[in-house]
Protein backbone atom coordinates (compact mmCIF):
# COMPACT_ATOMS: atom_id res chain seq x y z
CA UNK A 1 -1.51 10.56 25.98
CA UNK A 2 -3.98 12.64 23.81
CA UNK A 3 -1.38 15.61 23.74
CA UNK A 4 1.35 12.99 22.27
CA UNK A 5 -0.76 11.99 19.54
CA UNK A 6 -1.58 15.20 18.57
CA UNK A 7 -5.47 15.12 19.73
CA UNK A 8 -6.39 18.19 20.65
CA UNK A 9 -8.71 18.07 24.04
CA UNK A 10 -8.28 19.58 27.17
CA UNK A 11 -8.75 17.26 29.87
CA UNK A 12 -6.76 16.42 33.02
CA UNK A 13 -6.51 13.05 35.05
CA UNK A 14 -8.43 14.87 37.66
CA UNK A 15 -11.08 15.99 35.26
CA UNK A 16 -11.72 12.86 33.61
CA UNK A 17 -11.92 10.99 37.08
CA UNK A 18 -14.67 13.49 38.50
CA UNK A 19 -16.80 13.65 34.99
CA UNK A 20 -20.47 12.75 34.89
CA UNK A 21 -21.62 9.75 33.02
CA UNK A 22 -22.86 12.64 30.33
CA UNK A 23 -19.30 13.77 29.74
CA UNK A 24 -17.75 10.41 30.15
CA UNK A 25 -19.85 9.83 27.08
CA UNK A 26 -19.01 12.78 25.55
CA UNK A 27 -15.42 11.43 25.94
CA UNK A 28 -15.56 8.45 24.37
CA UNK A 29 -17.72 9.77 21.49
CA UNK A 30 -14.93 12.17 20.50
CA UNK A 31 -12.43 9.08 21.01
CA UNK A 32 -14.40 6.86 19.07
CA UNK A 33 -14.53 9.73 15.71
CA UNK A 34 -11.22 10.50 16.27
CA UNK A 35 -8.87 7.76 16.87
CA UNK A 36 -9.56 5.55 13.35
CA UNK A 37 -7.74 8.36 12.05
CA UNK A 38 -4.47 7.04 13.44
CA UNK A 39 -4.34 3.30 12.45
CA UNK A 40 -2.00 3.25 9.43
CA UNK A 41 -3.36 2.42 6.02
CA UNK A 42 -0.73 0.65 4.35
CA UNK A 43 2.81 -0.57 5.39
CA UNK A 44 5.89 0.39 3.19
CA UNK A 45 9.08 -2.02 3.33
CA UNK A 46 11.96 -0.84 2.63
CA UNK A 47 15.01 -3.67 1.99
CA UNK A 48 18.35 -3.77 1.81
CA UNK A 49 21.10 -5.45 3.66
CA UNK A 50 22.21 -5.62 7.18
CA UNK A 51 24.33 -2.80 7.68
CA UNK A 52 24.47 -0.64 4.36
CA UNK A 53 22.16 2.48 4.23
CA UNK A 54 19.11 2.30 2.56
CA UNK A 55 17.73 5.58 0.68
CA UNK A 56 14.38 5.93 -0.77
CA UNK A 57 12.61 8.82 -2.01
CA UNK A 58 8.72 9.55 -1.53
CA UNK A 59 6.18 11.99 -2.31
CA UNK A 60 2.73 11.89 -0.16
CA UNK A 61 -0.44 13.24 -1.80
CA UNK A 62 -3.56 13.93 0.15
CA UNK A 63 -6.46 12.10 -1.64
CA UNK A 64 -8.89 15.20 -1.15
């Protein structure tokens, strides 16, 4: 699951189920900085009726 949202650590079932309490903590520290990151900020609707195509055109700034 972390590989198809694009989180990048390198852990396997096996590895997770045979970690100490330490790195089970570890874990869910970098889960818990991490994941926020993901929940979307705003919702854009786009309308238009049932059938016909609907074209809009957007331009995405990074805040920073």
């Amino acid at each position: 699951m972390l590989k198809a949202v694009d989180i990048p650590y390198n852990i396997t079932a096996l590895q997770l189920r045979g970690s100490t309490a330490t790195e089970m903590l570890l874990f869910s520290m970098f889960l818990y900085q991490s994941l926020p990151q993901l929940i979307p900020k705003t919702t854009i609707d786009f309308t238009c009726m049932l059938g016909e195509v609907g074209r809009c055109r957007l331009t995405l700034q990074n805040p920073r």
